[in-house]
Protein backbone atom coordinates (compact mmCIF):
# COMPACT_ATOMS: atom_id res chain seq x y z
CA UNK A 1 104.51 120.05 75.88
CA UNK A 2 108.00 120.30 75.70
CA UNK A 3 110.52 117.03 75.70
CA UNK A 4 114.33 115.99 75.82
CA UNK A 5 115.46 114.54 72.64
CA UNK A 6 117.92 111.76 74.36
CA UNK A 7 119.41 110.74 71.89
CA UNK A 8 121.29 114.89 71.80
CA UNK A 9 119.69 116.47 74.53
CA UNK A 10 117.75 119.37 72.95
CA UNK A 11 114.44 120.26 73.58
CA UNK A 12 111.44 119.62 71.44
CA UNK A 13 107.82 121.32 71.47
CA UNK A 14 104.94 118.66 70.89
CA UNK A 15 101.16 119.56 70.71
CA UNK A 16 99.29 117.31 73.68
CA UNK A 17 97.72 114.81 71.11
CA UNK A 18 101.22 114.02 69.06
CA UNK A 19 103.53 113.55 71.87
CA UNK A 20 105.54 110.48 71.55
CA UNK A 21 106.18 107.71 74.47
CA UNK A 22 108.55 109.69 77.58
CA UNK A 23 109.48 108.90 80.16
CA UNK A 24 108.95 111.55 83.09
CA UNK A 25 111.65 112.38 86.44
CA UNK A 26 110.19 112.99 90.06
CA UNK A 27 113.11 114.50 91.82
CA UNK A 28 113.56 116.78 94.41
CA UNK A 29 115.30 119.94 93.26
CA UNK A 30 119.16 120.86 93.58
CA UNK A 31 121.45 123.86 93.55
CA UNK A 32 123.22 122.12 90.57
CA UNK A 33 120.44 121.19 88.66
CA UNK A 34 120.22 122.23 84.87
CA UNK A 35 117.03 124.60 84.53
CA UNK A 36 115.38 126.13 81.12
CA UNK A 37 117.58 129.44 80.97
CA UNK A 38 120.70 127.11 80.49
CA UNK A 39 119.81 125.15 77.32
CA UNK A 40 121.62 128.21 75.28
CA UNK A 41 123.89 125.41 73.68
CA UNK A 42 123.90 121.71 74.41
CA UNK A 43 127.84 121.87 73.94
CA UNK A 44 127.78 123.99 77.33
CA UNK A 45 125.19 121.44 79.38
CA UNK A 46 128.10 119.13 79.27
CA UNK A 47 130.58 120.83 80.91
CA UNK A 48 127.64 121.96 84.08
CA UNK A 49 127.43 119.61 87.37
CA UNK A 50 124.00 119.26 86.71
CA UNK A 51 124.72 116.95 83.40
CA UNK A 52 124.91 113.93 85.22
CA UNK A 53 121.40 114.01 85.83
CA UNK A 54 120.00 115.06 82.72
CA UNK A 55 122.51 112.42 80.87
CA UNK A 56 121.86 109.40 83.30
CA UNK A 57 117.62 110.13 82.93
CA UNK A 58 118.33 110.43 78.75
CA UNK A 59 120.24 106.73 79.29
CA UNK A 60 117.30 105.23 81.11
CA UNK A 61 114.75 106.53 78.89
CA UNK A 62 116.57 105.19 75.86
CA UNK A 63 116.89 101.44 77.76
CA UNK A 64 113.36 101.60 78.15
CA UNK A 65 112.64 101.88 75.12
CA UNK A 66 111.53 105.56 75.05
CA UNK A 67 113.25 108.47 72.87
CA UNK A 68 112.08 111.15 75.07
CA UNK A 69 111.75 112.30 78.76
CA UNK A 70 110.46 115.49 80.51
CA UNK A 71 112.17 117.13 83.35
CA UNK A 72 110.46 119.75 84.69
CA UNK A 73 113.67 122.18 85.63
CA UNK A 74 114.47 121.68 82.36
CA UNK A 75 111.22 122.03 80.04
CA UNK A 76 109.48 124.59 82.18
CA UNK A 77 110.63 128.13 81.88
CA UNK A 78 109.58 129.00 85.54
CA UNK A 79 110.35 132.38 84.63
CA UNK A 80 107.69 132.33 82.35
CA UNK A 81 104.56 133.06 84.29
CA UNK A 82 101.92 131.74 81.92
CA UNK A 83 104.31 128.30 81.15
CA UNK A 84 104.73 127.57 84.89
CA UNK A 85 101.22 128.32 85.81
CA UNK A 86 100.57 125.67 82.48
CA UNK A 87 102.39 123.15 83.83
CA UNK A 88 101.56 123.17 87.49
CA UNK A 89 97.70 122.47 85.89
CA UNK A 90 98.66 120.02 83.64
CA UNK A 91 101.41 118.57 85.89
CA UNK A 92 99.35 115.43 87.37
CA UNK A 93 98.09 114.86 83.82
CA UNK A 94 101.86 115.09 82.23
CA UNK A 95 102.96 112.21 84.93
CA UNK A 96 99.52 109.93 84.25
CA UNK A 97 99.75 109.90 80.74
CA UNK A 98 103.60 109.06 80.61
CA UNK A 99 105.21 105.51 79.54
CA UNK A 100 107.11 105.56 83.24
CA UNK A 101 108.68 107.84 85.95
CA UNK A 102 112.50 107.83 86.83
CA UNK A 103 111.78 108.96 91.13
CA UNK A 104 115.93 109.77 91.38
CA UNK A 105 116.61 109.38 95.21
CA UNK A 106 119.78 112.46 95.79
CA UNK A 107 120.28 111.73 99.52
CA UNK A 108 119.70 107.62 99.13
CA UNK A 109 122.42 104.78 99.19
CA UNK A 110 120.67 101.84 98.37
CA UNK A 111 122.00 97.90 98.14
CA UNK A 112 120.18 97.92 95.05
CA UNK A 113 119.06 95.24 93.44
CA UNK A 114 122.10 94.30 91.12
CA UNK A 115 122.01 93.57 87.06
CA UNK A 116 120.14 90.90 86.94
CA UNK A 117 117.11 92.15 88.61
CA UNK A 118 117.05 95.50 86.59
CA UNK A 119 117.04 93.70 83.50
CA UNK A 120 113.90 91.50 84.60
CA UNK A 121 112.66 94.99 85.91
CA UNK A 122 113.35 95.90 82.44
CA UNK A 123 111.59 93.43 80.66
CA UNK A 124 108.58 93.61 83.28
CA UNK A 125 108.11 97.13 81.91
CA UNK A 126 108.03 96.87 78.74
CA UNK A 127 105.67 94.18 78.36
CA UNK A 128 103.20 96.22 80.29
CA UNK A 129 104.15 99.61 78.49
CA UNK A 130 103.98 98.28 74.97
CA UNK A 131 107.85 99.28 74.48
CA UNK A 132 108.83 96.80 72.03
CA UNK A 133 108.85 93.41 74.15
CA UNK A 134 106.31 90.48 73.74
CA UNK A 135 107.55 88.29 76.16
CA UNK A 136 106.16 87.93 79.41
CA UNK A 137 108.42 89.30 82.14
CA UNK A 138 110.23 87.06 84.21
CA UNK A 139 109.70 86.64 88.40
CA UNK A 140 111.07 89.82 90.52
CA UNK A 141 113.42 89.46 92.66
CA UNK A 142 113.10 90.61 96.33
CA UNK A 143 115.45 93.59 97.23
CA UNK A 144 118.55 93.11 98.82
CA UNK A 145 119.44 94.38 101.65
CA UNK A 146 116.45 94.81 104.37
CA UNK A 147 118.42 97.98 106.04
CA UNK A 148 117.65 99.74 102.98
CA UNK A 149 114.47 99.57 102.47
CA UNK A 150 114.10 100.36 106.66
CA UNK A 151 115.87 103.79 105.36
CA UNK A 152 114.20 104.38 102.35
CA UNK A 153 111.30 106.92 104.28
CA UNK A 154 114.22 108.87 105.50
CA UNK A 155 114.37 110.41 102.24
CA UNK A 156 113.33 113.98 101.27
CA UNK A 157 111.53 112.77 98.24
CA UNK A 158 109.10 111.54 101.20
CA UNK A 159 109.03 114.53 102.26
CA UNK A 160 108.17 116.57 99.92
CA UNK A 161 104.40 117.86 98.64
CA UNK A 162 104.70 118.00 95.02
CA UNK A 163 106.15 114.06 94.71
CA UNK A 164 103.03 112.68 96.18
CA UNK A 165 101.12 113.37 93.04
CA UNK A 166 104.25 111.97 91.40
CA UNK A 167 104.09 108.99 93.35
CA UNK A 168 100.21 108.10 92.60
CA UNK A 169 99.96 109.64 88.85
CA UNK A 170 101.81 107.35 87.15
CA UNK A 171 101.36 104.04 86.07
CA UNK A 172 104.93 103.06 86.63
CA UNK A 173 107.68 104.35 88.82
CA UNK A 174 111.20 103.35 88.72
CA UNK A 175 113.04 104.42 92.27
CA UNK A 176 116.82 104.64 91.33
CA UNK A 177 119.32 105.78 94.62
CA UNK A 178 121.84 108.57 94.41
CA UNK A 179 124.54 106.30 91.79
CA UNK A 180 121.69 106.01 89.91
CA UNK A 181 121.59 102.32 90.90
CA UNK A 182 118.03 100.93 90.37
CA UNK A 183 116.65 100.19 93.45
CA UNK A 184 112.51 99.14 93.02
CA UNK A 185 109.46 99.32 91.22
CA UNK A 186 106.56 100.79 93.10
CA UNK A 187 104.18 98.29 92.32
CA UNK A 188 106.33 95.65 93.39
CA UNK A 189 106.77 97.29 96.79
CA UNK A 190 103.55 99.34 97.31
CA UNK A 191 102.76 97.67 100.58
CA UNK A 192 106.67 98.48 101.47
CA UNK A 193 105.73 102.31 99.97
CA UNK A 194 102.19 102.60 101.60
CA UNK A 195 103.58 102.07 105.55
CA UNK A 196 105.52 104.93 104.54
CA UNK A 197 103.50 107.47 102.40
CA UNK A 198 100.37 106.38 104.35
CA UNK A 199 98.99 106.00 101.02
CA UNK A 200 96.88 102.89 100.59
CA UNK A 201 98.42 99.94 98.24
CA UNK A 202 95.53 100.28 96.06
CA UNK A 203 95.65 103.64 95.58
CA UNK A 204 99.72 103.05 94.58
CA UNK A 205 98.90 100.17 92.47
CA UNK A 206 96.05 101.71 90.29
CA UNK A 207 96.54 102.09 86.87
CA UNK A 208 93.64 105.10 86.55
CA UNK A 209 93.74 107.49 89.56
CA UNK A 210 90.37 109.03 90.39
CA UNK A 211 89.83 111.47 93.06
CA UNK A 212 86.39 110.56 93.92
CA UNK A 213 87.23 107.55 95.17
CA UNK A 214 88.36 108.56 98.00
CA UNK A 215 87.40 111.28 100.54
CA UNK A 216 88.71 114.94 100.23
CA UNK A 217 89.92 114.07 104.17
CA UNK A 218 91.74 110.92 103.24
CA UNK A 219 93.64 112.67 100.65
CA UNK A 220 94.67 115.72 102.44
CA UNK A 221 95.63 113.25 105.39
CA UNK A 222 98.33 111.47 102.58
CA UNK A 223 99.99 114.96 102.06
CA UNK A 224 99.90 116.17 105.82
CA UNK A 225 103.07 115.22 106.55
CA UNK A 226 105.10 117.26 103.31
CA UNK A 227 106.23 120.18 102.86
CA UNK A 228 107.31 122.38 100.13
CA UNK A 229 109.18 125.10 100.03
CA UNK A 230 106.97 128.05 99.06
CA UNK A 231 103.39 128.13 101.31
CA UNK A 232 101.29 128.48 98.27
CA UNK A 233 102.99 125.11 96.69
CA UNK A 234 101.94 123.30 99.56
CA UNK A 235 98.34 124.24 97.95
CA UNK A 236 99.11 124.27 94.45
CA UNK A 237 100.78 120.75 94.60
CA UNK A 238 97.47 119.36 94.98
CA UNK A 239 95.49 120.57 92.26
CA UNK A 240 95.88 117.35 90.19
CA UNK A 241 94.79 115.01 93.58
CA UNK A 242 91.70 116.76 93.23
CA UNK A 243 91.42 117.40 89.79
CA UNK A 244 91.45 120.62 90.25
CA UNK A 245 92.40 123.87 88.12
CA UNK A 246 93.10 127.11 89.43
CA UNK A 247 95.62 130.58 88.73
CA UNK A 248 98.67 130.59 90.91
CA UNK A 249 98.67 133.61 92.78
CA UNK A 250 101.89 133.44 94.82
CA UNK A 251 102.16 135.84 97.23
CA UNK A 252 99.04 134.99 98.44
CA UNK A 253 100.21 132.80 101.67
CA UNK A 254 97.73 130.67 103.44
CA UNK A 255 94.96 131.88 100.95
CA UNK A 256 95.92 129.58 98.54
CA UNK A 257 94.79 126.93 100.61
CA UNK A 258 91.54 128.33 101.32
CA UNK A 259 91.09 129.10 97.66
CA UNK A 260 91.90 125.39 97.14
CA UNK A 261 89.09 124.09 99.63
CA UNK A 262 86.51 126.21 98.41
CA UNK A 263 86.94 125.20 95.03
CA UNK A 264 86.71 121.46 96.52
CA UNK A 265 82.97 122.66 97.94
CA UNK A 266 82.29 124.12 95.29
CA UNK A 267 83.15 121.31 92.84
CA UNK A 268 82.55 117.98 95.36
CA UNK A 269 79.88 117.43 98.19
CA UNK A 270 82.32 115.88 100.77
CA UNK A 271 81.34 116.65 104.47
CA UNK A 272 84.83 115.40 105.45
CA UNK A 273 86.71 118.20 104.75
CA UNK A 274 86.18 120.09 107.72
CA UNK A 275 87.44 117.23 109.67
CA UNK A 276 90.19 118.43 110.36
CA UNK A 277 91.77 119.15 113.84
CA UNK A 278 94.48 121.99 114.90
CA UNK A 279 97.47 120.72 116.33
CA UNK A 280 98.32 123.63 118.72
CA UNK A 281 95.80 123.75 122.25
CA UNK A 282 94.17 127.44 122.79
CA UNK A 283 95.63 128.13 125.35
CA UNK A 284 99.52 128.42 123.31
CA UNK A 285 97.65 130.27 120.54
CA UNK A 286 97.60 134.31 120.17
CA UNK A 287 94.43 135.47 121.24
CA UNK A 288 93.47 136.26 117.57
CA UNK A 289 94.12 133.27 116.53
CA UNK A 290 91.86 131.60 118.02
CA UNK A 291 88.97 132.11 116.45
CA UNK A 292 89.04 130.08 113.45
CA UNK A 293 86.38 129.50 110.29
CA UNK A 294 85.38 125.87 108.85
CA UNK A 295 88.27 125.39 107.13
CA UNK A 296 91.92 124.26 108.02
CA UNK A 297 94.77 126.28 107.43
CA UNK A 298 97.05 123.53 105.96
CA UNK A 299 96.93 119.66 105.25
CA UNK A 300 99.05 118.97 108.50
CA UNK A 301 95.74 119.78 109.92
CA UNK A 302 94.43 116.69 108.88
CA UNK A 303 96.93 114.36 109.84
CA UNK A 304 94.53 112.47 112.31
CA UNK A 305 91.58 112.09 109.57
CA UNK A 306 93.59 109.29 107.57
CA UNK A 307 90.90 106.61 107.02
CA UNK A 308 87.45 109.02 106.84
CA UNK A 309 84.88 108.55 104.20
CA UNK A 310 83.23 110.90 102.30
CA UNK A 311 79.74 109.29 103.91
CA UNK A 312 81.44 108.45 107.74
CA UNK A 313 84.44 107.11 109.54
CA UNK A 314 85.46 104.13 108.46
CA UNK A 315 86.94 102.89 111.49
CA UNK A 316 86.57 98.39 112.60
CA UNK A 317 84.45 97.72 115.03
CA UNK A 318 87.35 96.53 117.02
CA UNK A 319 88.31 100.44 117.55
CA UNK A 320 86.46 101.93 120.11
CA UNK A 321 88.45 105.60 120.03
CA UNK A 322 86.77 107.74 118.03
CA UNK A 323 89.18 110.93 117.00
CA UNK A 324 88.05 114.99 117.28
CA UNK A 325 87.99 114.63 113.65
CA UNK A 326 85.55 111.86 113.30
CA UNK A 327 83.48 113.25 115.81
CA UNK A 328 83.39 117.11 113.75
CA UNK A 329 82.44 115.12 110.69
CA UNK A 330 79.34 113.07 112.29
CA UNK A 331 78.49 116.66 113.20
CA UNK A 332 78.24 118.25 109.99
CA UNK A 333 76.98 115.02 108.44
CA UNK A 334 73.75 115.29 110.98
CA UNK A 335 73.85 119.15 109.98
CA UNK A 336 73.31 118.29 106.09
CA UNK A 337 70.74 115.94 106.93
CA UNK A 338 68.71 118.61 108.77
CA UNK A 339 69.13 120.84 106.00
CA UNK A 340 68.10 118.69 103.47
CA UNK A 341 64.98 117.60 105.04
CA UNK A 342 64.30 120.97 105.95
CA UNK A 343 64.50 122.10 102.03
CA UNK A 344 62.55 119.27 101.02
CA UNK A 345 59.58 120.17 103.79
CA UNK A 346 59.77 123.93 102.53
CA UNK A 347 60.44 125.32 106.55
CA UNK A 348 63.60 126.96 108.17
CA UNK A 349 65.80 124.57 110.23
CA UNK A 350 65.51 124.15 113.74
CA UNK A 351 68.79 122.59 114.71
CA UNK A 352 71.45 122.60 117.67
CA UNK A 353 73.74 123.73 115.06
CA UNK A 354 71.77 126.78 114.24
CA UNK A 355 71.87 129.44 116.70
């Protein structure tokens, strides 16, 4: 793995089981960002527009307590085939197993939460990091400024499909607006984060992700509103949600999320994902298109199966509705159960769902 020296801004290589405490950005990418090809000399970084960032992450690592960070435009060479294809594998992994992430907000003007409450923020952290403080961290103070925080889903980091993994993978994230003001700590203000993410508090608050808690639906539903900016990303983005590894094959289009799902059959028995619904009626489709297989063609298709269990819905008793996609899943559910039996009794199926 390769780091950011911040105390001069070069890059060091580190095998995976000597790597010292980093820190780790989730950002969404810029025109002026510093990538891999530019670190020909350190004396030239300076003088690029892109230095702020790279300087301002190095300043917040060091505060922290940490003498290293990782930024993937700079310590991927996304040129390099074999290194990118590394590091989209290892990505989720590389964000889990880091001291904190710096989520830099480039389009966000927050109140902030002044000096005071990033030093307590501070303090917070590194008790729970091991970073050098004993003391137990003093109370947190509420953020200031409610308009904010009503503005903070506007952002494109919310947007975007690879900083959901960011978002769950590490133990700590630090949000910091576009001053590079710190704004909030996302266990502080997962409740805040999960009416926006749709990700549940738990899930945000966890300090050892596991994909089998949750259903294959429930976690395609949290990334069915994002985007990226390459169709195979929106795939490949997802690999460590599922703890999943696979070659990028770009080029490939909509495969890549086909490849991704059967890989989840072939790896999980979860009924619940094909409950998924398409968002356009038949009758606006291309004839072609209308014939579809068991599987979706994107995560947007399973924007309406947020709260599905692998085993059922999980819907109150108080909700009467019961979605297209809950209904598709009791369908294959009663489909496996046929099958099973039928195995078990040694005969072929008879079953509605055979023809």
């Amino acid at each position: 793995m390769r780091l950011i020296n911040c105390h001069n801004f070069g890059l060091e290589d580190f095998a995976e089981e000597n790597k010292p405490p980093y820190a780790i950005v989730s950002h969404t990418s810029q025109a002026s960002d510093i990538v891999f090809k530019d670190y020909c000399n350190v004396d030239e970084l300076k003088k690029k527009p892109g230095f702020e960032k790279l300087s301002k992450t190095c300043g917040i690592a060091l505060s922290f307590g940490c003498d290293y960070c990782w930024i993937d435009t700079c310590c991927v060479d996304k040129s390099n085939f074999g290194e990118w294809s590394e590091a989209v594998n290892s990505m989720f992994k590389w964000y889990q197993n880091s001291a904190f992430c710096i989520a830099y907000l480039s389009d966000f003007e927050g109140v902030g939460l002044g000096a005071d409450s990033e030093c307590d923020s501070k303090v917070r952290l590194k008790a729970k990091a091991g970073l050098g403080v004993q003391d137990g961290p003093p109370a947190y103070s509420e953020v200031d400024g409610t308009h904010s925080l009503a503005d903070l889903g506007q952002c494109r980091w919310f947007s975007c499909g690879w900083t959901l993994q960011q978002l769950i993978a590490p133990r700590y994230v630090q949000f910091y607006d576009s001053q590079w003001r710190f704004y909030l700590e996302k266990r502080e203000f997962a409740t805040e984060l999960s009416r926006i993410t749709g990700v549940p508090v738990d899930t945000i608050k966890s300090m050892d992700y596991q994909s089998r808690r949750y259903s294959v639906a429930e976690i395609m539903f949290w990334a069915s509103s994002r985007t990226t900016t390459q169709v195979e990303d929106m795939s490949y983005c997802l690999f460590g949600l599922f703890e999943i590894n696979l070659p990028l094959i770009y080029g490939e289009g909509g495969k890549a999320f086909f490849r991704l799902q059967e890989e989840i059959i072939r790896t999980r028995p979860d009924l619940s994902i094909f409950a998924w619904q398409t968002k356009t009626p038949d009758k606006d489709l291309a004839p072609r298109d209308r014939i579809r297989g068991l599987l979706a063609r994107s995560p947007a298709e399973f924007s309406l199966a947020g709260g599905i269990s692998s085993s059922g819905p999980t819907r109150g008793p108080e909700m009467e509705d019961v979605t297209e996609a809950e209904r598709l899943l009791a369908g294959y559910a009663e489909l496996d159960s046929r099958m099973r039996a039928t195995r078990r009794l040694g005969s072929r199926p008879r079953s509605r769902f055979l023809r």
